[in-house]
C-alpha atoms as a PDB file:
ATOM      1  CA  UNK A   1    -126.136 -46.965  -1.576  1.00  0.00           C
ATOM      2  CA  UNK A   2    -123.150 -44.311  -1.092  1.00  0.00           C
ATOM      3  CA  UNK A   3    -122.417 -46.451   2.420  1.00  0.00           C
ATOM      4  CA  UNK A   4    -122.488 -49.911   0.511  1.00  0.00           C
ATOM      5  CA  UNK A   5    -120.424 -48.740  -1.978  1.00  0.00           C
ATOM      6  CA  UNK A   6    -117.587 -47.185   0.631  1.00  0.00           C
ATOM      7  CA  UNK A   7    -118.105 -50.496   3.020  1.00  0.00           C
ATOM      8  CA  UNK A   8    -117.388 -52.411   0.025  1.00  0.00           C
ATOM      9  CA  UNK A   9    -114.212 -50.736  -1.021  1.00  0.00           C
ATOM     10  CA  UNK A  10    -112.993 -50.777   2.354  1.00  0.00           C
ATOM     11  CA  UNK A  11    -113.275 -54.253   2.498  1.00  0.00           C
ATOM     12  CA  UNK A  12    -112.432 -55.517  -0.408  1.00  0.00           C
ATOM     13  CA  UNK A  13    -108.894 -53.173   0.508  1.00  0.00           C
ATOM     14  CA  UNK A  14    -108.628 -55.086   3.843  1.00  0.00           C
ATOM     15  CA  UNK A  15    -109.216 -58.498   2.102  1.00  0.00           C
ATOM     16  CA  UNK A  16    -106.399 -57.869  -0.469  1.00  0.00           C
ATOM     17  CA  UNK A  17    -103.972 -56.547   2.420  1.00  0.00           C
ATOM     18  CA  UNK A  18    -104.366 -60.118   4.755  1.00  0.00           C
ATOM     19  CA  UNK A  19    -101.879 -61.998   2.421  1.00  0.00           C
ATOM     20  CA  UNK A  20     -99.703 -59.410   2.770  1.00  0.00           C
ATOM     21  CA  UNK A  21     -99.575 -58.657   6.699  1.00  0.00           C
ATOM     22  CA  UNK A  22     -99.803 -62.494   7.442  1.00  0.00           C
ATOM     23  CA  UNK A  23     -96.503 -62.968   4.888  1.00  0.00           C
ATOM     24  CA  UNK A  24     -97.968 -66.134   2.953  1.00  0.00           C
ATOM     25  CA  UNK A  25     -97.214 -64.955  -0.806  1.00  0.00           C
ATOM     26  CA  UNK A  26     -94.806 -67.336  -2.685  1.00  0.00           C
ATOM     27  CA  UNK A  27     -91.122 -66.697  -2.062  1.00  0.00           C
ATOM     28  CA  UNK A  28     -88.352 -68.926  -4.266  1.00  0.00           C
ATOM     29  CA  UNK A  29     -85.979 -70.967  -2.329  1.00  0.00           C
ATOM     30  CA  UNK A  30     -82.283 -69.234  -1.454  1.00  0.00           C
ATOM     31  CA  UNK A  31     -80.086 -69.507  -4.311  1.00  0.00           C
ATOM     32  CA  UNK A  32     -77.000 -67.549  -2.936  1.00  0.00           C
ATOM     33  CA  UNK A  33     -75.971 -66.073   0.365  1.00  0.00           C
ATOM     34  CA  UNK A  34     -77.602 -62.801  -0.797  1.00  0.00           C
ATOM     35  CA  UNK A  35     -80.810 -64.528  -1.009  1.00  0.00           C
ATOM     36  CA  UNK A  36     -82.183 -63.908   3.272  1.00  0.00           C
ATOM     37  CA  UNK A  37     -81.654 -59.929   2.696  1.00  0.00           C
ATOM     38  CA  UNK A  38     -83.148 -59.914  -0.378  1.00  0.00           C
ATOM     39  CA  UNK A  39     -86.051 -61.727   0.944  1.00  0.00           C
ATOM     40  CA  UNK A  40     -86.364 -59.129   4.195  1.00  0.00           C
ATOM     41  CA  UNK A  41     -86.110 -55.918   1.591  1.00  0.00           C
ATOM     42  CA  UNK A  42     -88.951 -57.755  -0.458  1.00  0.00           C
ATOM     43  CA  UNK A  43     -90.715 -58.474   2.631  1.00  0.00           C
ATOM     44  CA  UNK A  44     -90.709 -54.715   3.745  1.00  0.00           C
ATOM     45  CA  UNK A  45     -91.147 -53.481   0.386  1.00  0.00           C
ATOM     46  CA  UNK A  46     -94.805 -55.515   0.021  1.00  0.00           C
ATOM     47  CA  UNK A  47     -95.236 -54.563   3.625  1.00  0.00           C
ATOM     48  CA  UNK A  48     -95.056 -50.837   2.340  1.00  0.00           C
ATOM     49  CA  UNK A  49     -96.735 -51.110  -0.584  1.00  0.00           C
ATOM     50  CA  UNK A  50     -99.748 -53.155   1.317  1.00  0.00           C
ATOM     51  CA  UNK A  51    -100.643 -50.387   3.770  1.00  0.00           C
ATOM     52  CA  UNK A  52     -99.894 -46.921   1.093  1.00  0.00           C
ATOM     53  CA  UNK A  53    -102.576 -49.401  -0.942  1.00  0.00           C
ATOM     54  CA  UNK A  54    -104.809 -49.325   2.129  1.00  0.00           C
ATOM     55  CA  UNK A  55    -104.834 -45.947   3.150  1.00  0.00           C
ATOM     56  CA  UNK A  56    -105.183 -44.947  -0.709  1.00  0.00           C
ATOM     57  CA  UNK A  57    -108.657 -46.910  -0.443  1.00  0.00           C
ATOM     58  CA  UNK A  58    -109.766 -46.307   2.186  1.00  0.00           C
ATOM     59  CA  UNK A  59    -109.541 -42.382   1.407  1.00  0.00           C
ATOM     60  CA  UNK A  60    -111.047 -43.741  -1.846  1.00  0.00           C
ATOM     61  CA  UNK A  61    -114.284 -45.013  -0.268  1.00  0.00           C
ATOM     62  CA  UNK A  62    -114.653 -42.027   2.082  1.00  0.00           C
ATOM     63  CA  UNK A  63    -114.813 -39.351  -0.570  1.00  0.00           C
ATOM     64  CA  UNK A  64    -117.068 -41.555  -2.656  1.00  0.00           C
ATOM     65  CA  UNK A  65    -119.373 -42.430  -0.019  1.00  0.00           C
ATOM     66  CA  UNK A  66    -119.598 -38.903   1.190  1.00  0.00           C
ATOM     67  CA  UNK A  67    -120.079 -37.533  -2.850  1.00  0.00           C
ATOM     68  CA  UNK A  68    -123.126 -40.695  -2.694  1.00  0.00           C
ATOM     69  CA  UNK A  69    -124.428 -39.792   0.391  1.00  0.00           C
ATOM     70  CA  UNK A  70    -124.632 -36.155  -0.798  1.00  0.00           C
ATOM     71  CA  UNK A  71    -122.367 -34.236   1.431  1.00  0.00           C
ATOM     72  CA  UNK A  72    -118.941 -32.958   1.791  1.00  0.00           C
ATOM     73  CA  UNK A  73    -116.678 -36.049   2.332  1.00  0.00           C
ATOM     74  CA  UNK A  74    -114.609 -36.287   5.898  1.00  0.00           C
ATOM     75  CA  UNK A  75    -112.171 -38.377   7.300  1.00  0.00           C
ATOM     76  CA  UNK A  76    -111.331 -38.175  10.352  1.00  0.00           C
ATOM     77  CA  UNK A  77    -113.030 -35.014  10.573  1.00  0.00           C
ATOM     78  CA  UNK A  78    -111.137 -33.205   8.168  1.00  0.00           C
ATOM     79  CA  UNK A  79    -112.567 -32.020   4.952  1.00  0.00           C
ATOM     80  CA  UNK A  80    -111.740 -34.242   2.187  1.00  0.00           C
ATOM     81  CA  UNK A  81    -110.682 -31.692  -0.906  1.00  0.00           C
ATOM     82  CA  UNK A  82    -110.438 -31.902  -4.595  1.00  0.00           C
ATOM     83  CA  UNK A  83    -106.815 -31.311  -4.252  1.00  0.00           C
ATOM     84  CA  UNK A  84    -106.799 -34.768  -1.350  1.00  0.00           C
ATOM     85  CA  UNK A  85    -108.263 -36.581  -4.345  1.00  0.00           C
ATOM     86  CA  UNK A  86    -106.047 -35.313  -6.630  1.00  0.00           C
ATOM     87  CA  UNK A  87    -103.045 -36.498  -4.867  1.00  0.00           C
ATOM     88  CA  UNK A  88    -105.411 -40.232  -4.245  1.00  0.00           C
ATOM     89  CA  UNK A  89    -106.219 -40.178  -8.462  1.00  0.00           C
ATOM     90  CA  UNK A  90    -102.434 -39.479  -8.667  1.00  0.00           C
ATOM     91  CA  UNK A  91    -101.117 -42.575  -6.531  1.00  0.00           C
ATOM     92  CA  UNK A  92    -103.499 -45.260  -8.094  1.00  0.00           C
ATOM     93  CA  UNK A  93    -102.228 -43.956 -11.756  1.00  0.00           C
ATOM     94  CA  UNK A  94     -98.500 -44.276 -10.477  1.00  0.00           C
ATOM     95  CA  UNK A  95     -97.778 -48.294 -10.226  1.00  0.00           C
ATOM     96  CA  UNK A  96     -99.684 -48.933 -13.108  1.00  0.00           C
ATOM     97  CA  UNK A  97     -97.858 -46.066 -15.181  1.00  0.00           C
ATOM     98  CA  UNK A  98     -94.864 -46.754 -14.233  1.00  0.00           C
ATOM     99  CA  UNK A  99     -95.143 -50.631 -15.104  1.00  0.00           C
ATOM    100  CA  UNK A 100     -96.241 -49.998 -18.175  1.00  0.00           C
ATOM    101  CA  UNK A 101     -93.479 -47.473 -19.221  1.00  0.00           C
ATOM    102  CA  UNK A 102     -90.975 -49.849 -17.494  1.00  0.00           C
ATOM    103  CA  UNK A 103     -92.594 -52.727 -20.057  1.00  0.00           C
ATOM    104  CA  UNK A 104     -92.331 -50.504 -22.624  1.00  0.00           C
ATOM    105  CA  UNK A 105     -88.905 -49.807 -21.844  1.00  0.00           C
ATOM    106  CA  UNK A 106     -87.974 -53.592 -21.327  1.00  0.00           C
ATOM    107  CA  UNK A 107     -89.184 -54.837 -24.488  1.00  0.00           C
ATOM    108  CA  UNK A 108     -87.760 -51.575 -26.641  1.00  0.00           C
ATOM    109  CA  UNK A 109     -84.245 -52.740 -25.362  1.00  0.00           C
ATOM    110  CA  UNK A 110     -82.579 -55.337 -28.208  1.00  0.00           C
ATOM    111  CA  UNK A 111     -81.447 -59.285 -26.958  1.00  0.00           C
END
């Protein structure tokens, strides 16, 4: 079941990365001349985001697997720590965190 589980994860991290390697999310047409640098800086930016997300899963479904499975988890055959998962735990809580406080923030300001 611990195998499933990290198989799963894994895939379900590669499936949601595809749209963002092959460059097929919805971009608006150019508006100004600024609009072809914004577009590249938005285009690295998901490209970033797309393969921290990745690794950040995949490290995911290793320690979970491992902690299923019933031994200590490895990648790569390193020793996978409390303090590694820590750091994981700490980068899936970020985006989300930070959206909502910059929400927050948004709808605090007046007009």
């Amino acid at each position: 079941m611990g195998k499933f589980f990290a198989v799963t994860i894994i895939v379900i991290a590669i499936l949601s990365a595809i749209p963002i390697v092959r460059h097929t999310w919805w971009m608006a047409p150019d508006i100004s001349t600024h609009g072809a640098p914004i577009d590249e800086q938005m285009s690295e930016t998901m490209a970033e985001a797309g393969i921290s997300f990745l690794a950040s899963q995949i490290l995911l479904a290793v320690f979970m697997g491992g902690l299923m499975v019933g031994r200590t988890p490895e990648y790569l055959k390193q020793r996978l720590h409390a303090r590694h998962m820590k750091l994981v735990g700490l980068y899936i809580l970020a985006l989300p965190i930070a959206v909502l406080v910059g929400t927050a923030v948004a709808m605090a300001m007046p007009g």
